[in-house]
C-alpha atoms as a PDB file:
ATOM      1  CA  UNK A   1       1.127   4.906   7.055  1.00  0.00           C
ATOM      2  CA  UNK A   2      -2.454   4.476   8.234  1.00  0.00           C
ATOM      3  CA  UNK A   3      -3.959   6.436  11.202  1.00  0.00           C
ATOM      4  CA  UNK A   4      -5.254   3.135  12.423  1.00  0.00           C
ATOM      5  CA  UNK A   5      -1.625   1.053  12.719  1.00  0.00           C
ATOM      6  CA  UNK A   6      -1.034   3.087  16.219  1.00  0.00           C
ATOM      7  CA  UNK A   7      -4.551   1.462  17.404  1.00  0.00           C
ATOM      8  CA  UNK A   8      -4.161  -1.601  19.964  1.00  0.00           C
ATOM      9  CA  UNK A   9      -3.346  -4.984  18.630  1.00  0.00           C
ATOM     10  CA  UNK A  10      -5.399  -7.863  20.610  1.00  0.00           C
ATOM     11  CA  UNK A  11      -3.996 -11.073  21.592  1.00  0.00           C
ATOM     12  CA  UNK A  12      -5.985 -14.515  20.752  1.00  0.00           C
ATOM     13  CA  UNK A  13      -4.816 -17.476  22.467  1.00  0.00           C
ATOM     14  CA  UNK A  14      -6.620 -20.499  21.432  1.00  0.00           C
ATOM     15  CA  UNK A  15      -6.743 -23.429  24.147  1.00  0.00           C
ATOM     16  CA  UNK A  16     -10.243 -25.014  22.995  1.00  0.00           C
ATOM     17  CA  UNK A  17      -9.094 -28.130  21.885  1.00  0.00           C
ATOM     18  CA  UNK A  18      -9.448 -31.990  23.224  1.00  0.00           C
ATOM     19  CA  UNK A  19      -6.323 -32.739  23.256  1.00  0.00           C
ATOM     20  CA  UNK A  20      -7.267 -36.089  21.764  1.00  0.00           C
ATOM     21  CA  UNK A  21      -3.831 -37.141  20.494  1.00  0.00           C
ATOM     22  CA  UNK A  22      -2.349 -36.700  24.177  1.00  0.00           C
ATOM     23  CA  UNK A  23      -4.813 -38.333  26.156  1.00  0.00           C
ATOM     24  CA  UNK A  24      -5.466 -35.968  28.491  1.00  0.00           C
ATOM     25  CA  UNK A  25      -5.509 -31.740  28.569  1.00  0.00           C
ATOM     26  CA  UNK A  26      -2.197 -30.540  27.275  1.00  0.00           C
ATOM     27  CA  UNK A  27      -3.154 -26.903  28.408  1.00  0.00           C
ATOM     28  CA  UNK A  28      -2.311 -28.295  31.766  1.00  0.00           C
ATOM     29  CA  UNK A  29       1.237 -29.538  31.292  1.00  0.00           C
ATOM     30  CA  UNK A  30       3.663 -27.960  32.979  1.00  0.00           C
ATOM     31  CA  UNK A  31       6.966 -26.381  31.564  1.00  0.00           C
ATOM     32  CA  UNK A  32       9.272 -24.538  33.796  1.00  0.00           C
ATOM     33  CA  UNK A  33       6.839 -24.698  36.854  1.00  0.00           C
ATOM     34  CA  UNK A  34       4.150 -22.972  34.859  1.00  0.00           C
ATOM     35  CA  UNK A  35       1.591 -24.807  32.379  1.00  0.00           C
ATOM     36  CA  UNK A  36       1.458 -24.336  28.352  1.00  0.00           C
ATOM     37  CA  UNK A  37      -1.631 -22.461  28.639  1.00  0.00           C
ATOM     38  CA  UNK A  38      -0.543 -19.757  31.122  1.00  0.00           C
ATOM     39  CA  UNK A  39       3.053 -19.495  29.496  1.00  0.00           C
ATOM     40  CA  UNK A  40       1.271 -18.757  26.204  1.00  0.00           C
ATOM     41  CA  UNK A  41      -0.418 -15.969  28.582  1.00  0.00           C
ATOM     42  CA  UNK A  42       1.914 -14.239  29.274  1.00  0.00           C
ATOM     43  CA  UNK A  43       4.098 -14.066  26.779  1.00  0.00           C
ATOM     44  CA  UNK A  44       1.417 -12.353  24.818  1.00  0.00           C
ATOM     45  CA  UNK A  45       0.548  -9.922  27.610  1.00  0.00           C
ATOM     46  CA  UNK A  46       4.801  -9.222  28.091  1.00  0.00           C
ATOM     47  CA  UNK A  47       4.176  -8.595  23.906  1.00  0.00           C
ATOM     48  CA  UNK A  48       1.940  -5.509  24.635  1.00  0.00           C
ATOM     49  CA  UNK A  49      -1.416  -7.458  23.330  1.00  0.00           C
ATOM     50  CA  UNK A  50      -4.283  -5.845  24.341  1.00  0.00           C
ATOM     51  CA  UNK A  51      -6.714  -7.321  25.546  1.00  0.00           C
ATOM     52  CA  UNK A  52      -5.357 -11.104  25.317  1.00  0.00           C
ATOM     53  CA  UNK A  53      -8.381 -12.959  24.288  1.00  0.00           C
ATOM     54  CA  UNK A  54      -8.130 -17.003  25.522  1.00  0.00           C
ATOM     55  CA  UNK A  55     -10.442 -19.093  23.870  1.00  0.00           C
ATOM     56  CA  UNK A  56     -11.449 -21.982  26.211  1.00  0.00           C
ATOM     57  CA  UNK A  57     -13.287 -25.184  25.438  1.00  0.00           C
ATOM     58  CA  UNK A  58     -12.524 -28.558  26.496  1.00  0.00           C
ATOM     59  CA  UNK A  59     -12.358 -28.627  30.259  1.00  0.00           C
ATOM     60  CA  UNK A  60     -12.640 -25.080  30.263  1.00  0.00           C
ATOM     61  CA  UNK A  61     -12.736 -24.351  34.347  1.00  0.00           C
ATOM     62  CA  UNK A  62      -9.876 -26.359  34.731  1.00  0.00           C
ATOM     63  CA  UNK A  63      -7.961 -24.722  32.534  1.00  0.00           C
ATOM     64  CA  UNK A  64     -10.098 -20.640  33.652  1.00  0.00           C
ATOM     65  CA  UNK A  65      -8.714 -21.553  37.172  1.00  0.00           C
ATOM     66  CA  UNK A  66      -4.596 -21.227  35.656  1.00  0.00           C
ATOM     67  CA  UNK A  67      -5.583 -17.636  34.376  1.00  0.00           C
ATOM     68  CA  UNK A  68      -5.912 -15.861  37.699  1.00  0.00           C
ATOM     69  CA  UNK A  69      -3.856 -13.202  37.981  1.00  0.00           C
ATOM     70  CA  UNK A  70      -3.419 -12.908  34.705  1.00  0.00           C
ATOM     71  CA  UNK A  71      -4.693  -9.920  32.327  1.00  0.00           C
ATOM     72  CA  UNK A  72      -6.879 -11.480  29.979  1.00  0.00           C
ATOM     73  CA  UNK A  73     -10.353 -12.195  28.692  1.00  0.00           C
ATOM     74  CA  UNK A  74     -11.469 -15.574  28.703  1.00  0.00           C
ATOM     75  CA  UNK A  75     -14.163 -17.004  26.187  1.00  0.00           C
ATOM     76  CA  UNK A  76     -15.946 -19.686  26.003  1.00  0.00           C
ATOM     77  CA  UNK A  77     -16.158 -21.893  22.450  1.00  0.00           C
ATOM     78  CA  UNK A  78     -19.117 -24.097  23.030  1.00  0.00           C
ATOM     79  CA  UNK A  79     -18.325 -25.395  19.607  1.00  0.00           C
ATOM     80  CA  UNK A  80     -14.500 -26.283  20.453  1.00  0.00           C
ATOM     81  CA  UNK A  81     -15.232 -30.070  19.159  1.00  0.00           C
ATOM     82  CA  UNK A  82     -16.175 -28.860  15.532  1.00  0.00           C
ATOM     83  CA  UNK A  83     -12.698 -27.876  15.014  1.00  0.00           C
ATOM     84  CA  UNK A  84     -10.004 -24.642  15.823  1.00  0.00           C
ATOM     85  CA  UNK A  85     -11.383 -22.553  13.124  1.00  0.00           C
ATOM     86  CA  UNK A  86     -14.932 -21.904  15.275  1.00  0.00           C
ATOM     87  CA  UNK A  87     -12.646 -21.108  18.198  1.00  0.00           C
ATOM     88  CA  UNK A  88     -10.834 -18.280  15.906  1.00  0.00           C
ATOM     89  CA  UNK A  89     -14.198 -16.986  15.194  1.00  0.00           C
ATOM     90  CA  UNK A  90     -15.322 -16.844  18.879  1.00  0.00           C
ATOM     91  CA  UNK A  91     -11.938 -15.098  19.580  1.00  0.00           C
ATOM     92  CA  UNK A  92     -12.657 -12.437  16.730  1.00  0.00           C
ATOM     93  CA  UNK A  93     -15.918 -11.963  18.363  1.00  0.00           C
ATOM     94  CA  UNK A  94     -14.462 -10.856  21.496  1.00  0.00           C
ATOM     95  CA  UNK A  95     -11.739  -8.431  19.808  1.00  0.00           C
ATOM     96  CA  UNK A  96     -12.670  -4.823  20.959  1.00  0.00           C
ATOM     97  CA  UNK A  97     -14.120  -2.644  18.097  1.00  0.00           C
ATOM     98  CA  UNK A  98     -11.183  -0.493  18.716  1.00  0.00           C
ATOM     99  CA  UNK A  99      -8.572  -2.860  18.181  1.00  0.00           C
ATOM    100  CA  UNK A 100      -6.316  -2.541  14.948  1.00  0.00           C
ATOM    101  CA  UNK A 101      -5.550  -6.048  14.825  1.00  0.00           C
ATOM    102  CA  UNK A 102      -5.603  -9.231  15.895  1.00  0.00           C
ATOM    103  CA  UNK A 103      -2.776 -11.658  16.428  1.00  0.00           C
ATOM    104  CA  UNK A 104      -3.608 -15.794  16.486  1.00  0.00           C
ATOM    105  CA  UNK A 105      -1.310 -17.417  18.662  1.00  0.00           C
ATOM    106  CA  UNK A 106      -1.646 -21.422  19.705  1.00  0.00           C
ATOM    107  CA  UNK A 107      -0.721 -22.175  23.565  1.00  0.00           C
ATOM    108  CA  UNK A 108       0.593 -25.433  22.545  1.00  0.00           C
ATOM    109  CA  UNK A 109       3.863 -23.490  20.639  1.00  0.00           C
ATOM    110  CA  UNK A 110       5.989 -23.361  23.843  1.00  0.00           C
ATOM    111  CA  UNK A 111       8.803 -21.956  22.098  1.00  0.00           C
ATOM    112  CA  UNK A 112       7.114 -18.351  20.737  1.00  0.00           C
ATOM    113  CA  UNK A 113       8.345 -15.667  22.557  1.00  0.00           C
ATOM    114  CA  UNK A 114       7.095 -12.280  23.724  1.00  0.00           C
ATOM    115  CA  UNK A 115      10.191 -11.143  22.075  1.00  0.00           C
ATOM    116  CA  UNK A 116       9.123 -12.941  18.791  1.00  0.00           C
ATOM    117  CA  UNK A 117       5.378 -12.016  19.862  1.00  0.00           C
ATOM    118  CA  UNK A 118       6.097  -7.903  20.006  1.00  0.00           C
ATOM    119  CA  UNK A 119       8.558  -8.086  16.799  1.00  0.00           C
ATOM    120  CA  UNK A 120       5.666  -9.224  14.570  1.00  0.00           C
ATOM    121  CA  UNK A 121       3.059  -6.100  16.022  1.00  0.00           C
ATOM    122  CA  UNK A 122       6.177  -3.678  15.220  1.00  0.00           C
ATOM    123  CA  UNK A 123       6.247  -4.913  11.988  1.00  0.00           C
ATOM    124  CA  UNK A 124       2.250  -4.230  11.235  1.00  0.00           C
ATOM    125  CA  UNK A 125       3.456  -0.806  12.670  1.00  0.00           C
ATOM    126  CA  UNK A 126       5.790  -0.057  10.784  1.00  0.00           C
ATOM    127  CA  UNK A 127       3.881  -1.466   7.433  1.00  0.00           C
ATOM    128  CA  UNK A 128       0.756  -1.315   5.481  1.00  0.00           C
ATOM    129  CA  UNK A 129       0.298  -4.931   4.946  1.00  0.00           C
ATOM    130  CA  UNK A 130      -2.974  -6.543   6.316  1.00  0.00           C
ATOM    131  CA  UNK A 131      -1.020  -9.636   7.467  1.00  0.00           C
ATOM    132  CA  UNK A 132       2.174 -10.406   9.472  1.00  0.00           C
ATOM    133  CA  UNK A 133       3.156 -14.098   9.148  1.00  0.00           C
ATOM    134  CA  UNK A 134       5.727 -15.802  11.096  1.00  0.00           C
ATOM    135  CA  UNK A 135       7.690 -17.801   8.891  1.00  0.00           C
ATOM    136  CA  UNK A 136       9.477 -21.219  10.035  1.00  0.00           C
ATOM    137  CA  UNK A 137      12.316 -22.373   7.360  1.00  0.00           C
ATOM    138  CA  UNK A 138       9.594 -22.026   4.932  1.00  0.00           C
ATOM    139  CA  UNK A 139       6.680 -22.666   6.682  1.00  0.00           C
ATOM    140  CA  UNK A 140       3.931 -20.501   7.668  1.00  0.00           C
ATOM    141  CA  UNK A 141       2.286 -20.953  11.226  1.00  0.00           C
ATOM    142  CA  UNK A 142       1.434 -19.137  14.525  1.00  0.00           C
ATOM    143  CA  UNK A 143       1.582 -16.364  15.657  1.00  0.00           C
ATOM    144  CA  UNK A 144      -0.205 -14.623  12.512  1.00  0.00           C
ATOM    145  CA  UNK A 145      -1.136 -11.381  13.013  1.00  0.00           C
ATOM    146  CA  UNK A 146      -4.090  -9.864  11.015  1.00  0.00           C
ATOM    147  CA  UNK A 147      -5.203  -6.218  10.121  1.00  0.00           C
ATOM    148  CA  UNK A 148      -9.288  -5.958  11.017  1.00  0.00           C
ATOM    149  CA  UNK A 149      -9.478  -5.542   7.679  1.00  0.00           C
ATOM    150  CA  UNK A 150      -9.374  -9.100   7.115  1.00  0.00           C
ATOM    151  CA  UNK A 151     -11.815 -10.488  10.092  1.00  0.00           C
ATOM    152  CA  UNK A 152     -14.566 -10.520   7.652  1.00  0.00           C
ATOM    153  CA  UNK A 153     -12.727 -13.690   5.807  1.00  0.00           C
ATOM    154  CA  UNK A 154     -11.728 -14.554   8.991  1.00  0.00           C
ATOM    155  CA  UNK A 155     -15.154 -15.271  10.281  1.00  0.00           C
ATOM    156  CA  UNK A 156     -16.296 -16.786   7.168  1.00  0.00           C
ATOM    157  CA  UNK A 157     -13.802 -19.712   6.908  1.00  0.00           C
ATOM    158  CA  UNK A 158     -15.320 -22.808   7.013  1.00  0.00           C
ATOM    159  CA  UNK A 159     -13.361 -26.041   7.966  1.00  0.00           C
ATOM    160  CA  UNK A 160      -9.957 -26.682   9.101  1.00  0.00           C
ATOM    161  CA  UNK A 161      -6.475 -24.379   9.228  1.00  0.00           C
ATOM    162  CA  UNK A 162      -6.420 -21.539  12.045  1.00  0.00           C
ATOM    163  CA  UNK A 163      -6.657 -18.917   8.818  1.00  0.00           C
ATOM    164  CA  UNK A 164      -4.658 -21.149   6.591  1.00  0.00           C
ATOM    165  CA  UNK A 165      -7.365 -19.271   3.451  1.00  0.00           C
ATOM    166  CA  UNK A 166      -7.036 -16.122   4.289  1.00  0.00           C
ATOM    167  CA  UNK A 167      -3.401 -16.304   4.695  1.00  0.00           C
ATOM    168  CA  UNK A 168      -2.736 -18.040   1.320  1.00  0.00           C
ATOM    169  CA  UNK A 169      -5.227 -15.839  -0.641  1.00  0.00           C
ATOM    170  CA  UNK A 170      -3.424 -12.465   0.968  1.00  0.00           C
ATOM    171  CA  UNK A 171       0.115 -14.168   0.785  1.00  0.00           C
ATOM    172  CA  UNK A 172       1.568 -11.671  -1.651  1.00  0.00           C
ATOM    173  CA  UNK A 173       0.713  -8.421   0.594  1.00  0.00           C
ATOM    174  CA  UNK A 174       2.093 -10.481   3.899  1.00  0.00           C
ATOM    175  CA  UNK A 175       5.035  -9.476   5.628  1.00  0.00           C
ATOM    176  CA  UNK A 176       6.954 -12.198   7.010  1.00  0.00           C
ATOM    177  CA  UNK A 177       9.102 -12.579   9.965  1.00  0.00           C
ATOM    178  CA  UNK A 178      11.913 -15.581  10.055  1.00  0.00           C
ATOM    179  CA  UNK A 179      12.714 -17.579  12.804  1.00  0.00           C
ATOM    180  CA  UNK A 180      14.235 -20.843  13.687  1.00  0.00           C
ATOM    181  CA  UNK A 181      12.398 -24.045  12.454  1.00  0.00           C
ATOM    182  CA  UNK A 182      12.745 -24.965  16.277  1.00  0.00           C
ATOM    183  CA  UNK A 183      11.106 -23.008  17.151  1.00  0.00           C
ATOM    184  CA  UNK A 184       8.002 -24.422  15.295  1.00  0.00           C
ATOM    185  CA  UNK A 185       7.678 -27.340  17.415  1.00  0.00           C
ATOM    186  CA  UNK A 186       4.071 -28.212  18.698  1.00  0.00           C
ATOM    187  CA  UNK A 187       2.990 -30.404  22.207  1.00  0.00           C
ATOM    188  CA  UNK A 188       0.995 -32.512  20.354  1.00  0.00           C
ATOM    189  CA  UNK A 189       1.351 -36.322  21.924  1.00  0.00           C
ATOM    190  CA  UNK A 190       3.247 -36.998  24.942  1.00  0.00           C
ATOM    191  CA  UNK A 191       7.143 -37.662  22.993  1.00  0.00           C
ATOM    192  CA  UNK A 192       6.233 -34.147  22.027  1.00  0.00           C
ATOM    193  CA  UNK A 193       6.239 -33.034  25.767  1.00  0.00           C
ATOM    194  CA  UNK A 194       9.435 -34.519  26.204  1.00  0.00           C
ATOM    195  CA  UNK A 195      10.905 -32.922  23.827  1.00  0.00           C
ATOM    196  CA  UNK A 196      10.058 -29.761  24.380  1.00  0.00           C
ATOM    197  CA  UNK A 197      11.350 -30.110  28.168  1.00  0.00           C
ATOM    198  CA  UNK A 198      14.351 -31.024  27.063  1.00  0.00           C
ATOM    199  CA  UNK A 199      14.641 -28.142  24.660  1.00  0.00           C
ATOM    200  CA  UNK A 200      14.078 -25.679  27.055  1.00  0.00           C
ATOM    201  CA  UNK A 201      16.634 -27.073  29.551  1.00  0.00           C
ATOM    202  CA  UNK A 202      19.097 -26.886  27.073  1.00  0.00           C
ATOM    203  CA  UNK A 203      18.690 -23.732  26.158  1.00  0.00           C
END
């Protein structure tokens, strides 16, 4: 096992986006009282990420005003409308040199859990793989988690996928965590919002 898999793993939350397909901010929907973006919060601070990086952009001190209280670092994307991968990158730029790892998680997944959040940084623990993946009924998404080792590719992606290279070119040294393709689901347009409200009061 390497010395460096006891090292903190940071949290990046990536709420940049327009929201375009919506209409209006998603970040500031509310589910259970509390909106996407400060749900997504605090599950990964419950998780044990530290720090919990939140990559802001569109509307950003709307959506900086539902972090207070909360321990994280916000960060501004001044590029958020060229697309999520430039928000990774300014995430990765505010990852402590310290820091093991970094986990990618998208605040518009209302169904990850802390509990699915810390299972994937026990994993990296207990492994030598430079990337978790969570794994959906056979499809890969958020929350990734990735070794430091692999922030150099990270930063150098170039168009669209939230790591979507780096995790299919390291695929075969991943380890992958299963979980319910429900869990999967995305707030995307507002059917989508519906959904997920009713998901959660059924559960």
């Amino acid at each position: 096992m390497q010395p460096e898999r006891s090292g903190p793993v940071a949290g990046i939350v990536l709420a940049a986006g327009t929201s375009s397909r919506m209409g209006f901010n998603k970040m500031l929907l509310k589910l259970d009282g509390e909106t996407l973006l400060r749900r997504a919060v605090k599950r990964a601070s419950a998780a044990g990420l530290a720090p919990v990086v939140v990559v802001l952009g569109h509307e950003a001190d709307r959506a900086r005003g539902e972090l207070v209280n909360l321990p994280c670092q916000p960060v501004l994307n001044a590029d958020y409308a060229r697309g999520i991968n430039f928000s990774l990158q300014a995430g990765l730029a505010a990852v402590p040199a310290d820091a093991a790892a970094a986990m990618v998680i998208l605040a518009d997944m209302p169904f990850v859990t802390a509990a699915m959040i810390a299972a994937l940084v026990e994993r990296y623990r207990e492994s030598v793989a430079p990337l978790v993946i969570s794994d959906y009924a056979g499809i890969n998404a958020p929350p990734m988690l990735y070794d430091r080792s692999l922030f150099g590719e990270l930063r150098a992606m170039q168009g669209e996928g939230c790591g979507k290279q780096v995790v299919k070119r390291h695929r075969s040294e991943a380890q992958a965590l299963s979980w319910p393709a429900a869990a999967l689901a995305d707030i995307d347009v507002p059917d989508d919002y519906q959904r997920a409200k009713t998901g959660l009061a059924e559960g």
